[in-house]
Structures are given as structure tokens and as C-alpha cells.
N, C-alpha and C. Protein backbone atom coordinates (compact mmCIF):
# COMPACT_ATOMS: atom_id res chain seq x y z
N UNK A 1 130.78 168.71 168.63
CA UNK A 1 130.76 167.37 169.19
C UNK A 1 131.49 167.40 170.53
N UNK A 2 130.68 166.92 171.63
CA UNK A 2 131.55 166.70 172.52
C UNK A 2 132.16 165.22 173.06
N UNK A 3 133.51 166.01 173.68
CA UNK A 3 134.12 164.45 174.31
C UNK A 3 133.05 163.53 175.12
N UNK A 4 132.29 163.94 175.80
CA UNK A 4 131.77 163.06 176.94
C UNK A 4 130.33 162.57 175.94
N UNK A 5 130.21 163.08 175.22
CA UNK A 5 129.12 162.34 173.69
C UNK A 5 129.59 162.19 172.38
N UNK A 6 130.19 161.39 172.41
CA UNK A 6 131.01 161.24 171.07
C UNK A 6 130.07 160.62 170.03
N UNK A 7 129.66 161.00 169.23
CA UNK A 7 129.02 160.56 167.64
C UNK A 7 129.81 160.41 166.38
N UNK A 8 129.22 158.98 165.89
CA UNK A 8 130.68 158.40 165.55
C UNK A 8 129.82 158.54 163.81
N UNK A 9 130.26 159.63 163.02
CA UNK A 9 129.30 160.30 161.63
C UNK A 9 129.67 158.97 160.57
N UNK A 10 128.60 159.69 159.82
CA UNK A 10 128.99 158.08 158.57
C UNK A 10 130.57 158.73 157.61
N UNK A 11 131.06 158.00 156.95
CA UNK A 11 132.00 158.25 156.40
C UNK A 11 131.68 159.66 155.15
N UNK A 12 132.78 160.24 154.96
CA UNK A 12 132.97 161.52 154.19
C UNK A 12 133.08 161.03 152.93
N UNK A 13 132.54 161.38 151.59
CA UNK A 13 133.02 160.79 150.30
C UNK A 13 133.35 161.86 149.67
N UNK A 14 134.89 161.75 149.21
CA UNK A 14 135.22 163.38 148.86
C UNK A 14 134.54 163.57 147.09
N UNK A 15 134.24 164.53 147.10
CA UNK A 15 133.72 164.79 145.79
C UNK A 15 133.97 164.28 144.85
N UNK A 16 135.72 164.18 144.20
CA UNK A 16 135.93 163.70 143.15
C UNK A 16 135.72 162.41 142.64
N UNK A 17 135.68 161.45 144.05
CA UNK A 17 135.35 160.06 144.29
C UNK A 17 133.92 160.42 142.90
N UNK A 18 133.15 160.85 143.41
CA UNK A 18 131.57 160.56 142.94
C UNK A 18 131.76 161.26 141.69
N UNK A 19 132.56 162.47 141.56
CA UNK A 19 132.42 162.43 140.37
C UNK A 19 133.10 161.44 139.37
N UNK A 20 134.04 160.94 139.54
CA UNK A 20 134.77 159.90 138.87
C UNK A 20 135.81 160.59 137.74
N UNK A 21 136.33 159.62 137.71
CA UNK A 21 137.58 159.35 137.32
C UNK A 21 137.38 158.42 136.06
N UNK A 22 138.22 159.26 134.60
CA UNK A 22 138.92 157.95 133.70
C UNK A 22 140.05 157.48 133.54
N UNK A 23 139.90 155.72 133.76
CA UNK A 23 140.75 154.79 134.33
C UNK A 23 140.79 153.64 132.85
N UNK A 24 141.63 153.20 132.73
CA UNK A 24 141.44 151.67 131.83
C UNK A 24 141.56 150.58 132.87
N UNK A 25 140.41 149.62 132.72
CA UNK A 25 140.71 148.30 133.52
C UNK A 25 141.37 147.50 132.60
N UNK A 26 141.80 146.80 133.46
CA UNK A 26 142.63 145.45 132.27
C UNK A 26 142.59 144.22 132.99
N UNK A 27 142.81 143.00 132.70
CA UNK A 27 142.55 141.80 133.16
C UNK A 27 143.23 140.86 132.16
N UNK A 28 144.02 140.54 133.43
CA UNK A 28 145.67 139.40 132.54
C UNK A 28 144.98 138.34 131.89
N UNK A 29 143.96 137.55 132.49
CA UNK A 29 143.76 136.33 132.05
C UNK A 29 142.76 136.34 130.64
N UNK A 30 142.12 137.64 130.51
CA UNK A 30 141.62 137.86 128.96
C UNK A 30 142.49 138.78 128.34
N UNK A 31 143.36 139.05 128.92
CA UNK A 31 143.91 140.23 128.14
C UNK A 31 143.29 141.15 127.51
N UNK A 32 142.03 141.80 128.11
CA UNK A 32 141.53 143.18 127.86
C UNK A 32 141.79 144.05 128.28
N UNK A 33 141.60 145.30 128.10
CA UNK A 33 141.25 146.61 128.64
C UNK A 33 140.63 147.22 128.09
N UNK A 34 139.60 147.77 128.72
CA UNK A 34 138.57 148.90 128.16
C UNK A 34 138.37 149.88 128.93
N UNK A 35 138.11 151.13 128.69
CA UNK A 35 138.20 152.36 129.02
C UNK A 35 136.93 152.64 130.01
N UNK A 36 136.84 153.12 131.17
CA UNK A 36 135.79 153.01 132.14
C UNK A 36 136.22 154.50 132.89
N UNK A 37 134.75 154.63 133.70
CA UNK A 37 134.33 155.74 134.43
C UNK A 37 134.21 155.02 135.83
N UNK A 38 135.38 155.33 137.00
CA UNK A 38 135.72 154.97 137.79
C UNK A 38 134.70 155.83 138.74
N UNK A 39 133.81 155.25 140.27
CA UNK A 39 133.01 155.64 140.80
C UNK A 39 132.81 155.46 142.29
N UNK A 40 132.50 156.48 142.82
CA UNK A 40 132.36 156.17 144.17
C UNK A 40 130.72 156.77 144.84
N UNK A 41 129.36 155.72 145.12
CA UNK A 41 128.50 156.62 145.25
C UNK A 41 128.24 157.84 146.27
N UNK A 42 127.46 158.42 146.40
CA UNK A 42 127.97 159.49 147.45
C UNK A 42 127.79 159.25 149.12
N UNK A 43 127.21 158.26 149.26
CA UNK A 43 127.53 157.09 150.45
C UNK A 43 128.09 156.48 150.81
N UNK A 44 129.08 156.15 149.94
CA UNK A 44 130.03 155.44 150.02
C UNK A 44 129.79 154.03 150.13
N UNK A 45 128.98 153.25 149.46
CA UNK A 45 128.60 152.21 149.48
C UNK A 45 129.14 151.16 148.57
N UNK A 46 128.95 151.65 147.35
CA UNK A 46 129.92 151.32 146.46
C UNK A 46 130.80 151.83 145.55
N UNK A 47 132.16 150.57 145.15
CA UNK A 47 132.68 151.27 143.76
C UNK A 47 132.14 150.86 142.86
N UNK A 48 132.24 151.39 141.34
CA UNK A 48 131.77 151.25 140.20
C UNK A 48 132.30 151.57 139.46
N UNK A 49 132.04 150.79 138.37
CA UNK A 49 132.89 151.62 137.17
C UNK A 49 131.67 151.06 136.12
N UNK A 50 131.75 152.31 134.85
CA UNK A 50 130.82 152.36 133.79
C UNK A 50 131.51 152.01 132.54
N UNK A 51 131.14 150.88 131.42
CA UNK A 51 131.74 151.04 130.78
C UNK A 51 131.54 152.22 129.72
N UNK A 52 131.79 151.69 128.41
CA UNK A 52 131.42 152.63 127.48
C UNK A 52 129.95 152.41 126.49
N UNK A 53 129.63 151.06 126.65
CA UNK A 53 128.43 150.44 126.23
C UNK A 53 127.39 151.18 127.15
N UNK A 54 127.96 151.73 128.84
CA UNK A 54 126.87 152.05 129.76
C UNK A 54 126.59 151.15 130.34
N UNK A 55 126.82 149.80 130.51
CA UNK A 55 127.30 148.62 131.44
C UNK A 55 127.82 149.26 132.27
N UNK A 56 126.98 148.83 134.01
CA UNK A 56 127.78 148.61 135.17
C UNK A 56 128.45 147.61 136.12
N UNK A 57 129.33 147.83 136.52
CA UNK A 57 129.86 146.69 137.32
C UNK A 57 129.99 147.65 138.92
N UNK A 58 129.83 146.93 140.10
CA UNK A 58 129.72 147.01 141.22
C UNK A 58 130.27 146.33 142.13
N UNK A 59 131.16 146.88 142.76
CA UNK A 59 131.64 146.46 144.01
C UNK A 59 131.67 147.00 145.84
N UNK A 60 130.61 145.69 146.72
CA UNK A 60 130.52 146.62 147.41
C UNK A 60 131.48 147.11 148.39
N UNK A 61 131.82 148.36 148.70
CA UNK A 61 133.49 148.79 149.73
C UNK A 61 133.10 147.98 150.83
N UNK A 62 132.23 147.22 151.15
CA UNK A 62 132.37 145.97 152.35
C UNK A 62 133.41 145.01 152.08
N UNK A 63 133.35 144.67 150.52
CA UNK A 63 133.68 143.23 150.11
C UNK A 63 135.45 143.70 150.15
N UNK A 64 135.31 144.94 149.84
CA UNK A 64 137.27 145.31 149.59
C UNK A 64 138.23 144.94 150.62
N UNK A 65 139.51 144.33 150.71
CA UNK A 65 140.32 144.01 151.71
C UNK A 65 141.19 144.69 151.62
N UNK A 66 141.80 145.37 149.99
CA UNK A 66 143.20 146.13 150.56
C UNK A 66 143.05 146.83 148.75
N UNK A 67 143.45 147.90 148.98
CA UNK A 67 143.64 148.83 147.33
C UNK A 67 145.17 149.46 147.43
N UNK A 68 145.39 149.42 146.18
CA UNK A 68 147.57 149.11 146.12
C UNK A 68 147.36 150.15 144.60
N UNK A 69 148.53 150.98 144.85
CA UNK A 69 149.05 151.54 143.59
C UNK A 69 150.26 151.96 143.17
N UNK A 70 151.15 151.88 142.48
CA UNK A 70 152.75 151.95 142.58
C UNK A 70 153.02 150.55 142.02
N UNK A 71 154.27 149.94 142.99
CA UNK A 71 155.07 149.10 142.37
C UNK A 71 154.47 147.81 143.29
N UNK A 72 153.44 148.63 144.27
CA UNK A 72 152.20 147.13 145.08
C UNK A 72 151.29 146.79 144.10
N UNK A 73 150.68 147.68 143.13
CA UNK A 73 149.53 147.33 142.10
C UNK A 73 150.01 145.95 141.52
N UNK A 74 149.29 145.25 140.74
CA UNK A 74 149.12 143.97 139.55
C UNK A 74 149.86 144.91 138.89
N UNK A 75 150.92 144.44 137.84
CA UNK A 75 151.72 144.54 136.37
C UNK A 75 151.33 143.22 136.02
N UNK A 76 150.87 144.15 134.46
CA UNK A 76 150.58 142.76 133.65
C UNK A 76 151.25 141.69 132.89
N UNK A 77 151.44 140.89 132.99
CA UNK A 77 152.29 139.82 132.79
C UNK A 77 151.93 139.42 130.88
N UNK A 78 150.71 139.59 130.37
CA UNK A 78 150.28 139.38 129.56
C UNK A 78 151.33 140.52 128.88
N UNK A 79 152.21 139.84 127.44
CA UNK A 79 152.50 140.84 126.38
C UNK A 79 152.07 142.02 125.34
N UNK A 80 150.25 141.56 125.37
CA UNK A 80 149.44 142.19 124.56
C UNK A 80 149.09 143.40 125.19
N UNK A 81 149.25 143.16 126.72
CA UNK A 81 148.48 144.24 127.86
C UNK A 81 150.14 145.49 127.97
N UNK A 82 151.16 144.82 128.25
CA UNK A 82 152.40 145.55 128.20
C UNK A 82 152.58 146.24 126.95
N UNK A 83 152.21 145.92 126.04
CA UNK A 83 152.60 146.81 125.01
C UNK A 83 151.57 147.69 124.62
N UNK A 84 150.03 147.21 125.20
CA UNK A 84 149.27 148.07 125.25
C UNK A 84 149.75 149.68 126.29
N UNK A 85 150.13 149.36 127.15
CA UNK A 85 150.39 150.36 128.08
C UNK A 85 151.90 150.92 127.76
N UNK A 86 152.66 150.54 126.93
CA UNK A 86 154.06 150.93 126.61
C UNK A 86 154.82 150.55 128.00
N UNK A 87 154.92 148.98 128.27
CA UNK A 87 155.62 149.27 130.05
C UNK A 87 157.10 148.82 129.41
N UNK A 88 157.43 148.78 128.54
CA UNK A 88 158.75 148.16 127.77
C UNK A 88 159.94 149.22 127.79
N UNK A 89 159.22 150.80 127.68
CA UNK A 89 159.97 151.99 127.00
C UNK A 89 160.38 152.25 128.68
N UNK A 90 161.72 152.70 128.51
CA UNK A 90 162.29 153.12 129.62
C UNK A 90 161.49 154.58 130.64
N UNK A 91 160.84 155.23 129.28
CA UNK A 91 160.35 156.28 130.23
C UNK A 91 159.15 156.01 130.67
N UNK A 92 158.63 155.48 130.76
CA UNK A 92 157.05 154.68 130.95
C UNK A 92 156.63 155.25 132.50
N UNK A 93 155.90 155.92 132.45
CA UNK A 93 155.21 156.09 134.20
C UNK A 93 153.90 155.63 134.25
N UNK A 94 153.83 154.25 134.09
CA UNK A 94 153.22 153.15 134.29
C UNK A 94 152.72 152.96 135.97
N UNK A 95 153.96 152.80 136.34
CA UNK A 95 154.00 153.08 137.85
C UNK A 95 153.23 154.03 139.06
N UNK A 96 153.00 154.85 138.11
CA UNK A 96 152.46 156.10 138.82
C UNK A 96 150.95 156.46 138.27
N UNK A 97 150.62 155.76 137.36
CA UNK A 97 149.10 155.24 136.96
C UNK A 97 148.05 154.53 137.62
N UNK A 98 148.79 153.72 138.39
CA UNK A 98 148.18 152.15 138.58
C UNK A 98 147.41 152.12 139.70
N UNK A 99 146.16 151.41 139.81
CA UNK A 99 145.21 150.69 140.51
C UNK A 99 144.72 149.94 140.73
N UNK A 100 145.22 148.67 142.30
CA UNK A 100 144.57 147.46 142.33
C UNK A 100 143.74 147.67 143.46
N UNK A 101 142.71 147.48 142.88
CA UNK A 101 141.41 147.08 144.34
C UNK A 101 141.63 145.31 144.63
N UNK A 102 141.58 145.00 145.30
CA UNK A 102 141.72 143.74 145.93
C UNK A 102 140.14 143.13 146.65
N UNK A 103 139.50 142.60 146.39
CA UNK A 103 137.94 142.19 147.00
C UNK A 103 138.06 140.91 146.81
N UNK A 104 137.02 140.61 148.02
CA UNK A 104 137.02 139.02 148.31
C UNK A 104 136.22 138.86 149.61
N UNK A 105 135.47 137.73 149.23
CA UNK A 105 134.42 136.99 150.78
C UNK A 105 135.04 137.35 152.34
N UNK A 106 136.98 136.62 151.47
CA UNK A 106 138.14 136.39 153.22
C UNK A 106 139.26 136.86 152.17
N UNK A 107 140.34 136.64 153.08
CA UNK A 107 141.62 136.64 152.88
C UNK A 107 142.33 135.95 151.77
N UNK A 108 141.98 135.17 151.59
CA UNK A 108 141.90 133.72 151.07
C UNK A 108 141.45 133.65 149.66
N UNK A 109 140.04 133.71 149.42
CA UNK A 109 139.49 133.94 147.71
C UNK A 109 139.35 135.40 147.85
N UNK A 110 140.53 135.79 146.83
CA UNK A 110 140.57 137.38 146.01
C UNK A 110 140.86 137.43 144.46
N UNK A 111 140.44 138.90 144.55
CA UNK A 111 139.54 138.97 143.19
C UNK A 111 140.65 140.34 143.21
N UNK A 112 140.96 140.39 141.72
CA UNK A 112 141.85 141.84 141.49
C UNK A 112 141.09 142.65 141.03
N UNK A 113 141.31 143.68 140.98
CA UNK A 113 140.14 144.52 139.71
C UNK A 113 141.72 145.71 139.39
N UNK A 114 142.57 145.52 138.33
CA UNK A 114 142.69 146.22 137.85
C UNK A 114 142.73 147.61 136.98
N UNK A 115 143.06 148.74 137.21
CA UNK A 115 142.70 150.25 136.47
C UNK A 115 144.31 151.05 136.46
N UNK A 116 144.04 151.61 135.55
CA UNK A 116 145.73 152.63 134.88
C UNK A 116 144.81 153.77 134.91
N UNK A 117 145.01 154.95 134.98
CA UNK A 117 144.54 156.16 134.95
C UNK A 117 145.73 156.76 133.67
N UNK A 118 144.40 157.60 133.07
CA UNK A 118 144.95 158.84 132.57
C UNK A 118 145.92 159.44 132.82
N UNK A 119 146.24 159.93 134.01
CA UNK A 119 147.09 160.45 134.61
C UNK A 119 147.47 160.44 136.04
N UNK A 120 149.08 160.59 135.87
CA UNK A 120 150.09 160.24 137.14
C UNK A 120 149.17 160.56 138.60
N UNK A 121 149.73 159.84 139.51
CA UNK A 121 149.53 159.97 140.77
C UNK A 121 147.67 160.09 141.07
N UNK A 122 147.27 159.83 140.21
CA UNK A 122 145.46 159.76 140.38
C UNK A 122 145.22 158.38 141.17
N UNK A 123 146.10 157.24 140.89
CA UNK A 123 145.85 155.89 141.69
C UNK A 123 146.15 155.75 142.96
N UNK A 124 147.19 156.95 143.26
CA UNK A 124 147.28 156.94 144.45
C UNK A 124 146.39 157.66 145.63
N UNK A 125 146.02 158.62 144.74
CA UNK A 125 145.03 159.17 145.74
C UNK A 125 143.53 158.28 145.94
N UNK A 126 143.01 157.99 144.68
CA UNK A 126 141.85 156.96 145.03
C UNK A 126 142.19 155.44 145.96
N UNK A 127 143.29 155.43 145.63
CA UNK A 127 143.45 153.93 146.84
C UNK A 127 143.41 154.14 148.50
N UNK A 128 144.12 155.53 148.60
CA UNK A 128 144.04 155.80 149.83
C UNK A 128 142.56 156.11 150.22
N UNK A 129 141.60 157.11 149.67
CA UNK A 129 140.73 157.52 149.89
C UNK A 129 139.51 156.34 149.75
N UNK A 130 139.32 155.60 148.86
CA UNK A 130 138.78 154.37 149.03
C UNK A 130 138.96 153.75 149.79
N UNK A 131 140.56 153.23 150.40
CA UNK A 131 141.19 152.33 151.69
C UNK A 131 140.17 153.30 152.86
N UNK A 132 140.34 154.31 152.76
CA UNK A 132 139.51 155.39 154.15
C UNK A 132 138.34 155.03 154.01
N UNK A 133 137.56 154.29 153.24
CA UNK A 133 135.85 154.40 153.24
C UNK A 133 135.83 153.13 154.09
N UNK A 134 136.98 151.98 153.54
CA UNK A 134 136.77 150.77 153.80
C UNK A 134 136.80 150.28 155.05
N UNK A 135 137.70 151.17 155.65
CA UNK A 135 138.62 151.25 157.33
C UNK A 135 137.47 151.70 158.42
N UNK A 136 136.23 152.57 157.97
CA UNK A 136 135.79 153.41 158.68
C UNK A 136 134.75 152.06 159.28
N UNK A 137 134.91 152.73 160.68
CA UNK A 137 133.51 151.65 161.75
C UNK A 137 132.48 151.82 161.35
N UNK A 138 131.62 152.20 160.84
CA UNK A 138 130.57 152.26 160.29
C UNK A 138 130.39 151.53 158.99
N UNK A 139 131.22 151.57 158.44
CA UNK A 139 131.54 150.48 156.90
C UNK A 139 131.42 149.01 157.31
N UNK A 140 131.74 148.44 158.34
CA UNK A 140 131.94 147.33 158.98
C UNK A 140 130.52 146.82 160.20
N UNK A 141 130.29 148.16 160.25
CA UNK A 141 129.16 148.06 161.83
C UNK A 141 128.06 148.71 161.32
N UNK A 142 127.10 147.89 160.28
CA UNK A 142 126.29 149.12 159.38
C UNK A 142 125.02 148.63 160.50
N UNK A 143 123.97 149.76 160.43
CA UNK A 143 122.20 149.05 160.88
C UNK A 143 121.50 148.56 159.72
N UNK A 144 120.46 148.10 160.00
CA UNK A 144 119.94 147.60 159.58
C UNK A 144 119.39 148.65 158.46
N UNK A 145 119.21 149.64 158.60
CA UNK A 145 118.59 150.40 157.93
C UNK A 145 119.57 150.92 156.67
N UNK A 146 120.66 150.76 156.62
CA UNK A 146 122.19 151.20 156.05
C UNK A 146 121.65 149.81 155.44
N UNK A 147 121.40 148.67 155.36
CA UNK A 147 121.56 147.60 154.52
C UNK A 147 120.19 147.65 153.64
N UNK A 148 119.31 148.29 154.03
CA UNK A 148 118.27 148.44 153.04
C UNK A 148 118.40 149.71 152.31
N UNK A 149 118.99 150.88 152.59
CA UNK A 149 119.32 152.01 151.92
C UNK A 149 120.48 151.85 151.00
N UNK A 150 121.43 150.46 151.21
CA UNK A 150 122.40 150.37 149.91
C UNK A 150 121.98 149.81 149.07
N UNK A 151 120.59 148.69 149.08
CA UNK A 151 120.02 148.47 148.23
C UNK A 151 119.06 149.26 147.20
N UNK A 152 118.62 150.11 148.03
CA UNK A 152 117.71 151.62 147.26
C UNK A 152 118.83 152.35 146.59
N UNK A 153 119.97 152.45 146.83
CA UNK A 153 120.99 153.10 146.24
C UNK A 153 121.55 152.46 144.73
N UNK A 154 121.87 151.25 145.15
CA UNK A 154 122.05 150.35 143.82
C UNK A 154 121.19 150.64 142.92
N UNK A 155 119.71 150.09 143.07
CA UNK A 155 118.88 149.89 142.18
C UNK A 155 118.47 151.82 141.59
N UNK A 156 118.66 152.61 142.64
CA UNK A 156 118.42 153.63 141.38
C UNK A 156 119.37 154.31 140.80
N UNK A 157 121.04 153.50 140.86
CA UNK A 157 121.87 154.32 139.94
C UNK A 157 121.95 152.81 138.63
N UNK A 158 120.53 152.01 138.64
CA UNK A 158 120.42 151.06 137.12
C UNK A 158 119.33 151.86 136.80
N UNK A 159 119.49 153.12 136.31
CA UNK A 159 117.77 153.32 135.99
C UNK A 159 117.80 153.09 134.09
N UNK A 160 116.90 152.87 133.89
CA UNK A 160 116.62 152.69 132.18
C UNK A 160 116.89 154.38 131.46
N UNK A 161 116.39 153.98 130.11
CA UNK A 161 116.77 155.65 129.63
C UNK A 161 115.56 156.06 130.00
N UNK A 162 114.41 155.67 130.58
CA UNK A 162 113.49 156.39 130.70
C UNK A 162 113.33 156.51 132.28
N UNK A 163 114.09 156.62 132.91
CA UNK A 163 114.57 157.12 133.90
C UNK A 163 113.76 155.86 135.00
N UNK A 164 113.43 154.42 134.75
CA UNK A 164 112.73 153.65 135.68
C UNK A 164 113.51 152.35 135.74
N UNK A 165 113.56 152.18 137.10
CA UNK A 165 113.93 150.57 137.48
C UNK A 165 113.55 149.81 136.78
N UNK A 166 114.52 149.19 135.87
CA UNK A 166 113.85 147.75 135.09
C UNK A 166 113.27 146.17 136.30
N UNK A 167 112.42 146.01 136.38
CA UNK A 167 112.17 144.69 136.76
C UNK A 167 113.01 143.90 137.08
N UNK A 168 113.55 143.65 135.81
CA UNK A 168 114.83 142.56 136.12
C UNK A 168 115.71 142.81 137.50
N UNK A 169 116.15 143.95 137.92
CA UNK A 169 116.91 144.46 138.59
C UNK A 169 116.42 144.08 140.13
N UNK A 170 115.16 144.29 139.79
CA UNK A 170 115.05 143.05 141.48
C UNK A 170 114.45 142.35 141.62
N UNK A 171 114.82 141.58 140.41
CA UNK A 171 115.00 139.93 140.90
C UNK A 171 116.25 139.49 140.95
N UNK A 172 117.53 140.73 139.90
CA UNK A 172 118.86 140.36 140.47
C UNK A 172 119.34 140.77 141.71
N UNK A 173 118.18 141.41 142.40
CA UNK A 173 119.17 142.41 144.01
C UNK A 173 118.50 141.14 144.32
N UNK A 174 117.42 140.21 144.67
CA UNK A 174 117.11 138.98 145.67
C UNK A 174 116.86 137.94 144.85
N UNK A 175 117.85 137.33 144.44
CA UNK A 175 117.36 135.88 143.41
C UNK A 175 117.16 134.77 144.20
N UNK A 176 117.00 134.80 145.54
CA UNK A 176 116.57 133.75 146.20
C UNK A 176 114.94 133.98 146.47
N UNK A 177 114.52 134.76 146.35
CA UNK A 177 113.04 135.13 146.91
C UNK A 177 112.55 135.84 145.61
N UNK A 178 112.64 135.24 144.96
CA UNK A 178 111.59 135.47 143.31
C UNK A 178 110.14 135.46 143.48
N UNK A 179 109.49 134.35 144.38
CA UNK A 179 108.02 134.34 144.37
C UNK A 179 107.78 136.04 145.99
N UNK A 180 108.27 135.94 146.53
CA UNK A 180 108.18 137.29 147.45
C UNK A 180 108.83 138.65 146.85
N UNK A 181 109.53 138.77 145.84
CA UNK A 181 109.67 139.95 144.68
C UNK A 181 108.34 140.11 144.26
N UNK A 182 107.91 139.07 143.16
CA UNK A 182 106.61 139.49 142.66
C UNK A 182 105.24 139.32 143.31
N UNK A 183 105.37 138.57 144.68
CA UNK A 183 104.00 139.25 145.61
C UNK A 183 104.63 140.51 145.80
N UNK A 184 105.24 141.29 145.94
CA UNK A 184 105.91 142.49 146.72
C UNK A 184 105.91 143.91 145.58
N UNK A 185 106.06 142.88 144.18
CA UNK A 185 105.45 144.15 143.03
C UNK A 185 104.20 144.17 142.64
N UNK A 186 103.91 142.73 142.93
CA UNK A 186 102.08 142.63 142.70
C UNK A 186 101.06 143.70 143.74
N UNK A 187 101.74 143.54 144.91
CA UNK A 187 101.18 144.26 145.85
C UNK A 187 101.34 146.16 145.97
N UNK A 188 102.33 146.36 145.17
CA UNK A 188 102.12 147.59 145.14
C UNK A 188 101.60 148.02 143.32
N UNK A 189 101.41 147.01 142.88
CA UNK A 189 100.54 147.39 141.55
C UNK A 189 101.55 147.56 140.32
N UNK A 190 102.39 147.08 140.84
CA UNK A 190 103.94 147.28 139.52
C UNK A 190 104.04 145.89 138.39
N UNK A 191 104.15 146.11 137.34
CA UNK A 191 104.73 145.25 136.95
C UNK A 191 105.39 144.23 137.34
N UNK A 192 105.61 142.61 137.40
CA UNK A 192 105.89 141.64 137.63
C UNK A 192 106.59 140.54 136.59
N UNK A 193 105.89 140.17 135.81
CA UNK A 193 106.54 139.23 134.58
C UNK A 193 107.00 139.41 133.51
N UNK A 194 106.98 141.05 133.37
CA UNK A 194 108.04 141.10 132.33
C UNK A 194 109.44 141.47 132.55
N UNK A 195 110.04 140.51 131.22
CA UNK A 195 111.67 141.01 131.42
C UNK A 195 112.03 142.17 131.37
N UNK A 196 111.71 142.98 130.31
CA UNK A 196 111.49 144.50 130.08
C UNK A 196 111.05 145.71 130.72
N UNK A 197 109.69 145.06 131.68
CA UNK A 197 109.49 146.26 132.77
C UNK A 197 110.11 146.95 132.98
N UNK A 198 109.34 148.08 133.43
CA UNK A 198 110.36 148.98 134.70
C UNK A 198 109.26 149.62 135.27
N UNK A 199 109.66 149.60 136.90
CA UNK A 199 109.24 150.52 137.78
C UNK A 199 109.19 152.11 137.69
């Protein structure tokens, strides 16, 4: 690369990101936690986490404002969640577990997403390295073509067990344009009205 042509590359996703990580999420106001497969795709487009049912949840690294781990993470205030995690016992490295992703529209309405890792110092490295996807100019300054390729990305890490896009799945990527979904599957000869389909 040279100075006087500078090319500004898409962001790096370090391996382990994609391969993932096991994390427990937890959430004060139900007081759950369930055991999940923490994710980064290899684009860096989104995080994810899988549960154990095989339920996904998605977040896109656009929406993220700030990821915290240490004594910046959420501690759970809930008693059921503290004694789940042993944060009571003096030797507890609780601390050195922890993962808050922080997402939200603005500044203003945020959303926590809580995770404890397996093991020490793993939260710290995914917060930083996630914070790096989020920071990068290209994460912020996407083309047009980057906004239709995160959508091709989404929809084929929902694939069915028989390895095909269920239907449903895009009419949840555009629920405003339902009648231009199914001219748009009609027109390439796909399935349309069923719930069950898949592409």
C-alpha cells in the first residue's frame, strides 16, 4: 500500500471471534441465564449468540455504542443471578469473566446484553476486539452494496436443517414490503405463502 494511495481495507475479524466463544447471558430484570455460543460473522457484521434450543439472536456491530468488561461490565443486582454466579464468596473472579455489550438507536435508549465467560480474561479480549470492529470507518461509512451483502449474510447463517432459507425469514429481514417480498419470490419461482417454506 502506498502513502500517496491509501486504501482504507474492510475490517479484520480475528478468528476466534467467528469461531466463538462459551459465554452465559443473564438479564437482571428476568433473572435468567442461559448458556450461549458467543459470535462474530466473518465480516464482521454481526454479533450473535446461539442458544442451546439453536435460537438466534443478532446484533448489528452498527447498532453497538460501547462493550465494558471488569468492574465497567453490569453486576447483577438480582439475588438469584448472584448466587447463580457465586459473586458472594470472597474468591469469586466474577470480575474477570464479564461482558457488557451496550447497543442502542443513540446515546440515550440502551440496551445491555449481558455474558460471563467460562473463563478469566476472555471478556476482555472480545470487548476490545469487538470495540475494534465497531470503531473502524468502514463500519460507519458502509456502500451500498455492504448493506445488501449484510442482509445475504444474515439470512444464510438462519438456514433450516435442510440447509434452506425458511420463507418466513424474509418477510422478517423487510416487514414493511410484504406484497414486494412475494412479487420478488413469485418472480423468481420460490415459494411465497407458506409459513414453513424454504428457499
Amino acid at each position: 500500500m502506498s502513502l500517496l494511495n491509501p486504501v482504507l481495507l474492510p475490517p479484520k475479524v480475528k478468528a476466534y471471534l467467528s469461531q466463538g466463544e462459551r459465554f452465559i447471558k443473564w438479564d437482571d430484570e428476568t433473572t435468567v441465564a442461559s448458556p450461549v455460543i458467543l459470535r462474530v460473522d466473518p465480516k464482521g457484521y454481526y454479533l450473535y449468540w446461539t442458544y442451546q434450543s439453536k435460537e438466534m439472536e443478532f446484533l448489528d456491530i452498527t447498532s453497538i455504542r460501547d462493550t465494558r468488561f471488569g468492574k465497567f461490565a453490569k453486576m447483577p443486582k438480582s439475588q438469584k443471578l448472584r448466587d447463580v454466579f457465586n459473586m458472594d464468596f470472597p474468591d469469586n473472579s466474577f470480575l474477570l469473566k464479564t461482558l457488557t455489550v451496550v447497543s442502542g438507536p443513540d446515546m440515550v435508549d440502551l440496551t445491555f446484553h449481558n455474558f460471563v465467560s467460562y473463563k478469566e480474561n476472555v471478556g476482555k479480549a472480545w470487548a476490545e476486539d469487538v470495540l475494534a470492529l465497531v470503531k473502524h470507518p468502514l463500519t460507519a461509512n458502509a456502500s451500498r452494496s455492504t448493506f445488501l451483502d449484510k442482509i445475504l449474510v444474515k439470512l444464510k447463517m438462519q438456514l433450516n436443517s435442510e440447509g434452506k432459507i425458511p420463507v418466513k425469514n424474509f418477510f422478517q429481514m423487510f416487514p414493511a414490503d410484504r406484497k414486494r417480498v412475494e412479487a420478488a419470490l413469485s418472480a423468481c419461482h420460490l415459494p411465497k405463502g407458506k409459513p414453513g417454506g424454504a428457499r
